[in-house]
C-alpha atoms as a PDB file:
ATOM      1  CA  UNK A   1       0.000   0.000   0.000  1.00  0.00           C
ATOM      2  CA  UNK A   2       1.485   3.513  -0.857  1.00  0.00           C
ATOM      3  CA  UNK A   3       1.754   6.061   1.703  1.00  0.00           C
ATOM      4  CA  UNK A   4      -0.900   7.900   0.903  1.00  0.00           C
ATOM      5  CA  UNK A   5      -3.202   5.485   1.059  1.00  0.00           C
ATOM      6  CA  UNK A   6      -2.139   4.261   4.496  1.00  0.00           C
ATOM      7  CA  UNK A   7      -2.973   7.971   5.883  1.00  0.00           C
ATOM      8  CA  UNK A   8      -6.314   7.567   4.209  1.00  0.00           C
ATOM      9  CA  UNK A   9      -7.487   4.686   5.924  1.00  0.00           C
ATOM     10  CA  UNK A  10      -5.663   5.776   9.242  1.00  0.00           C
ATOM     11  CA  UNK A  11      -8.541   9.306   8.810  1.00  0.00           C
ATOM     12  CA  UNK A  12     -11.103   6.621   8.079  1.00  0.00           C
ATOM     13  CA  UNK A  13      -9.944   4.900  11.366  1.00  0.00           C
ATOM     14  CA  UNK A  14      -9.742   8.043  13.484  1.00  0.00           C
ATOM     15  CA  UNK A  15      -6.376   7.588  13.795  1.00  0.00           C
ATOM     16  CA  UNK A  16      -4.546  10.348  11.660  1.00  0.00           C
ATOM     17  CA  UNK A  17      -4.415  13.129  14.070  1.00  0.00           C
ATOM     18  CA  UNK A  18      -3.716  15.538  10.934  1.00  0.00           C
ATOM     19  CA  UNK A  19      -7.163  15.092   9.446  1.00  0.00           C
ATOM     20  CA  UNK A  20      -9.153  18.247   9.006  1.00  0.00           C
ATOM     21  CA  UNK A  21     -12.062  17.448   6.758  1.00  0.00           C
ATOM     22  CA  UNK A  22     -13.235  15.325   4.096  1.00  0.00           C
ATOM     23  CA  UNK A  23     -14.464  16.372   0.829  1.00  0.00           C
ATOM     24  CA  UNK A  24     -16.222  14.845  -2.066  1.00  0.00           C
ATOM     25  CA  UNK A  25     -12.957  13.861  -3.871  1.00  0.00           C
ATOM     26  CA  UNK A  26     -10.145  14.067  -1.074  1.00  0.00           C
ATOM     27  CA  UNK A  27      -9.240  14.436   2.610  1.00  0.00           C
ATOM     28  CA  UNK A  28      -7.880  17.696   3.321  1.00  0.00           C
ATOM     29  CA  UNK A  29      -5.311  17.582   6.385  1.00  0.00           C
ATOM     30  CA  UNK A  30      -1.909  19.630   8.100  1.00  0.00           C
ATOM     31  CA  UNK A  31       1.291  18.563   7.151  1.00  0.00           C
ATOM     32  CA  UNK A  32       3.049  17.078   9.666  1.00  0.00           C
ATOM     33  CA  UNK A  33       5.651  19.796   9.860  1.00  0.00           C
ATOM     34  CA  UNK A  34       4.997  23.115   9.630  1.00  0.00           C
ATOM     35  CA  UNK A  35       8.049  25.279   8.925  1.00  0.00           C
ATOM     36  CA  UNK A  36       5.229  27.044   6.368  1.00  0.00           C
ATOM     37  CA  UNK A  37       2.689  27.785   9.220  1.00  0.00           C
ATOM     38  CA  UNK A  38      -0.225  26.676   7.708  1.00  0.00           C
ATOM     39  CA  UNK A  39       0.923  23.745   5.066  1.00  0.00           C
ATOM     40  CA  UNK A  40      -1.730  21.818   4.001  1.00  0.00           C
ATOM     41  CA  UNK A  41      -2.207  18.459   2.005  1.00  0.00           C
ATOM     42  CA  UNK A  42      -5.439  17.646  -0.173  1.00  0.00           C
ATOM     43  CA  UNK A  43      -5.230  13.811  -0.888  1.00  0.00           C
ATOM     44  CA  UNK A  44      -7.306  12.611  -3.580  1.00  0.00           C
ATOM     45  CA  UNK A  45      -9.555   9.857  -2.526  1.00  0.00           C
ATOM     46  CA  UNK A  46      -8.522   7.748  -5.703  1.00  0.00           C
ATOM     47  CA  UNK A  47      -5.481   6.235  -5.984  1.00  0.00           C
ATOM     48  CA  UNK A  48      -4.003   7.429  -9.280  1.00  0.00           C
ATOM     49  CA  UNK A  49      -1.113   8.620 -10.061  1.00  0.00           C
ATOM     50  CA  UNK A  50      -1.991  11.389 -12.612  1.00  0.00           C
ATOM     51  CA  UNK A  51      -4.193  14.277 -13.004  1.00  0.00           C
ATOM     52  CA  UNK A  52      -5.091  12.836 -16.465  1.00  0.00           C
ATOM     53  CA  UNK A  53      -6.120   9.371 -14.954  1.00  0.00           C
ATOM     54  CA  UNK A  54      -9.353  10.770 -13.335  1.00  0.00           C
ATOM     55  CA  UNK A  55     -12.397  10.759 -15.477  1.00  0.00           C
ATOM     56  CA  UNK A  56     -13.012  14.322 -16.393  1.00  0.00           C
ATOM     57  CA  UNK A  57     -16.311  15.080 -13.550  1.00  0.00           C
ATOM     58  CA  UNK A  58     -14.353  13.749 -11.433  1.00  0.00           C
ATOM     59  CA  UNK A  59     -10.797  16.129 -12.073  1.00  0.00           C
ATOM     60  CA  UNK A  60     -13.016  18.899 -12.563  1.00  0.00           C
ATOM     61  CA  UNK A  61     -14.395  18.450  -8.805  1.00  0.00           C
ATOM     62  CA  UNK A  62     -11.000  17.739  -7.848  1.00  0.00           C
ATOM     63  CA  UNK A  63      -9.518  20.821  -8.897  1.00  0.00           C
ATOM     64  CA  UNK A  64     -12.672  22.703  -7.810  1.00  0.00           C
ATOM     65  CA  UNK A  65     -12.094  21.451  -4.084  1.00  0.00           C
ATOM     66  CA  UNK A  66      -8.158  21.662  -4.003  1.00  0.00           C
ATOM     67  CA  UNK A  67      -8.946  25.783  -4.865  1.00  0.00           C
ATOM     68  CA  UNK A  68     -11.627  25.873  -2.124  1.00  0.00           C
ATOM     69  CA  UNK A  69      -8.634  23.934   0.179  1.00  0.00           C
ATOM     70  CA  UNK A  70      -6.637  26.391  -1.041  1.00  0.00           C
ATOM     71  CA  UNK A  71      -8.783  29.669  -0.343  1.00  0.00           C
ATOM     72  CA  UNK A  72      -9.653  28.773   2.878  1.00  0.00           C
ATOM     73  CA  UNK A  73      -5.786  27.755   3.708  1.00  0.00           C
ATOM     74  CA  UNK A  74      -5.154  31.710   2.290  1.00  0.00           C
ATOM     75  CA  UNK A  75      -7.794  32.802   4.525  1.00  0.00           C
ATOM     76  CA  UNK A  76      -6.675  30.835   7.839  1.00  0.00           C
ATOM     77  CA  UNK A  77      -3.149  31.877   8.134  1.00  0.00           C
ATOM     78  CA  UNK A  78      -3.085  35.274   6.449  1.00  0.00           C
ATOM     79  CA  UNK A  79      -0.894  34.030   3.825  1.00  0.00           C
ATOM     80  CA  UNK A  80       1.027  36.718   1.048  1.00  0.00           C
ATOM     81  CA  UNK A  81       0.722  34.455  -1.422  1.00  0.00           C
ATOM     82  CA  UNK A  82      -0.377  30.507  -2.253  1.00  0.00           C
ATOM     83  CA  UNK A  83       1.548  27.710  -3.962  1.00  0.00           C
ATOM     84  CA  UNK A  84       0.093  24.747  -5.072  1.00  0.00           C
ATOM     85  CA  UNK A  85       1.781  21.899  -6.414  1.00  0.00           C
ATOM     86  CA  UNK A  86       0.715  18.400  -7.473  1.00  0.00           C
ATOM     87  CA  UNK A  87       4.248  16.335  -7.638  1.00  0.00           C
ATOM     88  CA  UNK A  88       3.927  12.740  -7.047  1.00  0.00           C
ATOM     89  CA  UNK A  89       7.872  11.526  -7.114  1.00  0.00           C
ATOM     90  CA  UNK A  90       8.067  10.328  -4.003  1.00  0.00           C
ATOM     91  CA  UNK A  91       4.548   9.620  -3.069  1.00  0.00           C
ATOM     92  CA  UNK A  92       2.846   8.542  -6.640  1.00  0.00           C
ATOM     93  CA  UNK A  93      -0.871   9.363  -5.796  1.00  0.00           C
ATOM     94  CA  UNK A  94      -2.082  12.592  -6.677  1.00  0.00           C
ATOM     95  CA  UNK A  95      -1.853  14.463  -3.455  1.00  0.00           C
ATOM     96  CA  UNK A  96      -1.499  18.601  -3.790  1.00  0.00           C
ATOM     97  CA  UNK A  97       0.868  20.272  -1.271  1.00  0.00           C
ATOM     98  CA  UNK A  98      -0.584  24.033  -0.498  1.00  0.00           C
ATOM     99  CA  UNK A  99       1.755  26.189   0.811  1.00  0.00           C
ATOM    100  CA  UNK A 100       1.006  29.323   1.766  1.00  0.00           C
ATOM    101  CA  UNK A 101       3.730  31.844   1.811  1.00  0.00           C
ATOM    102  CA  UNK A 102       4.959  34.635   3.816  1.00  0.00           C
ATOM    103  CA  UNK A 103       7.988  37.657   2.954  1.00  0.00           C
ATOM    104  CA  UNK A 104      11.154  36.149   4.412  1.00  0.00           C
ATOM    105  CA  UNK A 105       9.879  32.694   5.100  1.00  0.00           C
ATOM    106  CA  UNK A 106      12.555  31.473   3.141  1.00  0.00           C
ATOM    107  CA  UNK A 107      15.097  32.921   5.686  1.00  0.00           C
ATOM    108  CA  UNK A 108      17.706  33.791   2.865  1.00  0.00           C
ATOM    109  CA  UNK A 109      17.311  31.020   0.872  1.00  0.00           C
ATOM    110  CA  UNK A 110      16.566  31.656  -2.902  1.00  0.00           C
ATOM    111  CA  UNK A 111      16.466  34.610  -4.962  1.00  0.00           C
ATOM    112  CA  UNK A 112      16.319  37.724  -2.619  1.00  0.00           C
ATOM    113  CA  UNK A 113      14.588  35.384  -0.260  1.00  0.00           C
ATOM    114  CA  UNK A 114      11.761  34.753  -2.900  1.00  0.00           C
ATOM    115  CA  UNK A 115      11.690  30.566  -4.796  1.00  0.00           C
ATOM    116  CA  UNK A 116       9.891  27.743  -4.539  1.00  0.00           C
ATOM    117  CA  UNK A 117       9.861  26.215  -0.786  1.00  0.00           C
ATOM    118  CA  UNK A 118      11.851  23.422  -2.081  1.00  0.00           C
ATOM    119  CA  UNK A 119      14.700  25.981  -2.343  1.00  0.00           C
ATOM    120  CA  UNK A 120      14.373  25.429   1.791  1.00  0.00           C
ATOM    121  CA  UNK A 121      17.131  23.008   3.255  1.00  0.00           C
ATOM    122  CA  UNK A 122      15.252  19.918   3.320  1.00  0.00           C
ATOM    123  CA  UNK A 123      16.942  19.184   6.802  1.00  0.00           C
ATOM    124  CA  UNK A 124      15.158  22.514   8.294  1.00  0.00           C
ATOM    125  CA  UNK A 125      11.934  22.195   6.697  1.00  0.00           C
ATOM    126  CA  UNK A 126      11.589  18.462   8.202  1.00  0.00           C
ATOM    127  CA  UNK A 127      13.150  18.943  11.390  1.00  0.00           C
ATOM    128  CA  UNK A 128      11.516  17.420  14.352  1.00  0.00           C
ATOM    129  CA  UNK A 129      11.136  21.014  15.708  1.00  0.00           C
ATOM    130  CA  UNK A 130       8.863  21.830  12.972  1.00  0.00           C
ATOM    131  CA  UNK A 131       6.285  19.682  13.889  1.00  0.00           C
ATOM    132  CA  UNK A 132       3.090  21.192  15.390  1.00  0.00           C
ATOM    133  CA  UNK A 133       2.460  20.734  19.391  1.00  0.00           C
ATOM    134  CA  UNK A 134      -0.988  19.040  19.837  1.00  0.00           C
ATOM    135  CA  UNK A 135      -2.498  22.624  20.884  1.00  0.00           C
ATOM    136  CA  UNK A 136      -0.621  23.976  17.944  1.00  0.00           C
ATOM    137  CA  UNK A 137      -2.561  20.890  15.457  1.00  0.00           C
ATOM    138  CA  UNK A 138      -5.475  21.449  17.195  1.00  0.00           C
ATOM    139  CA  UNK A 139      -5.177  25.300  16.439  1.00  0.00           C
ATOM    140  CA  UNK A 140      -4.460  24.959  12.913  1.00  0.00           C
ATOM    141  CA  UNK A 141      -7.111  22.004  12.255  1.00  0.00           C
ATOM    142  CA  UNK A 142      -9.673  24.385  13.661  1.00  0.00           C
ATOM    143  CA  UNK A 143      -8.769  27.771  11.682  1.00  0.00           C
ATOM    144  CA  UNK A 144      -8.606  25.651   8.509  1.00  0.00           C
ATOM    145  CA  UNK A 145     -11.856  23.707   9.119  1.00  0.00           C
ATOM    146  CA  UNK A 146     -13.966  26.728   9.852  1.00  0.00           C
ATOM    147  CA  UNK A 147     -12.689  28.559   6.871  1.00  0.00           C
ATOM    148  CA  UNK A 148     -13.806  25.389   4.733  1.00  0.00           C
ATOM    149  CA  UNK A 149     -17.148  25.445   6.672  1.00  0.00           C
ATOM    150  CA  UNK A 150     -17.690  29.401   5.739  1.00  0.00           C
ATOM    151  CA  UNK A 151     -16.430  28.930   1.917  1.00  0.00           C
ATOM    152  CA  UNK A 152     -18.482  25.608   1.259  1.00  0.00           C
ATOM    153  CA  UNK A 153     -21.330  27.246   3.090  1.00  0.00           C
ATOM    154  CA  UNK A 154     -22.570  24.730   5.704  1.00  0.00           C
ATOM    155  CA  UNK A 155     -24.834  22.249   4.970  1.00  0.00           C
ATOM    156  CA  UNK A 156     -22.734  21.567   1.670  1.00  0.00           C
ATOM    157  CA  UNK A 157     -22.930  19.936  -1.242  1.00  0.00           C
ATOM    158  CA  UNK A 158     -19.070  19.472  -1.865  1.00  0.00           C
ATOM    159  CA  UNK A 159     -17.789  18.752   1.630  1.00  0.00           C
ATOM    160  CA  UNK A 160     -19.190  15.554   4.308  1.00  0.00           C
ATOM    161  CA  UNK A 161     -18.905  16.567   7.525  1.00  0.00           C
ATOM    162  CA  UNK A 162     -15.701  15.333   9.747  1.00  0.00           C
ATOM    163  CA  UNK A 163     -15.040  11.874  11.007  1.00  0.00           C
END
């Protein structure tokens, strides 16, 4: 079983502690470290391990929920600016990473502190003094959850209510 899938059926479980919400066509939850206060996973449901391989309805609502994930991450944390980006080398199921971004949260790194997180030491960014406290998680999953709850407009007909 990939990776991905493992964390899906530890949220269907109860047991991934970094779930914040299930949607139609994924499980939105926090990364587990958190160097980019606010990073956010969207996990399709599917396992695939393209875009392309979804049937079209399906992408389409995909992509539709990943921008909501993304608005409401935007909203949460305050962010600057939003990156989004579907990769799949390491963990081949589509899964999007949303980042959002802050001036200087690169600490130096980059062009005049400006690039692509990855341009981040990947030692840093995954240090075990990035990861969240439990208050911290629990602070995070609940700004990010009620920002989903205000943009899908409660009762919804995009998002299932939590676990």
């Amino acid at each position: 079983m990939c990776l991905i899938c493992d964390r899906i059926q530890k949220i269907k479980k109860g047991e991934n502690p970094y779930f914040v919400k299930e949607l139609e066509t994924g499980y939105v939850v926090i990364g587990d470290h958190q160097h980019f206060k606010g990073y956010t996973l969207f996990l399709c449901k599917e396992h695939v391990t393209e875009l392309f391989h979804l049937e079209r309805p399906r992408k389409v609502k995909f992509l539709e929920e990943m921008s909501l994930t993304a608005e409401a991450v935007f909203r949460a944390f305050g962010a600057e600016k939003m990156n989004c980006e579907l990769l799949g080398n390491g963990d081949a199921h589509v899964h999007w990473h949303i980042f959002p971004r802050f001036a200087g949260d690169l600490d130096g790194y980059g062009n005049q502190g400006k690039g692509p997180v990855w341009w981040y030491p990947m030692d840093k960014m995954f240090d075990p003094g990035a990861r969240p406290s439990q208050s911290e998680l629990e602070e995070l999953k609940d700004k990010l959850r009620k920002e989903l709850d205000l943009l899908a407009g409660q009762p919804s007909s995009c998002c299932k209510s939590e676990k």
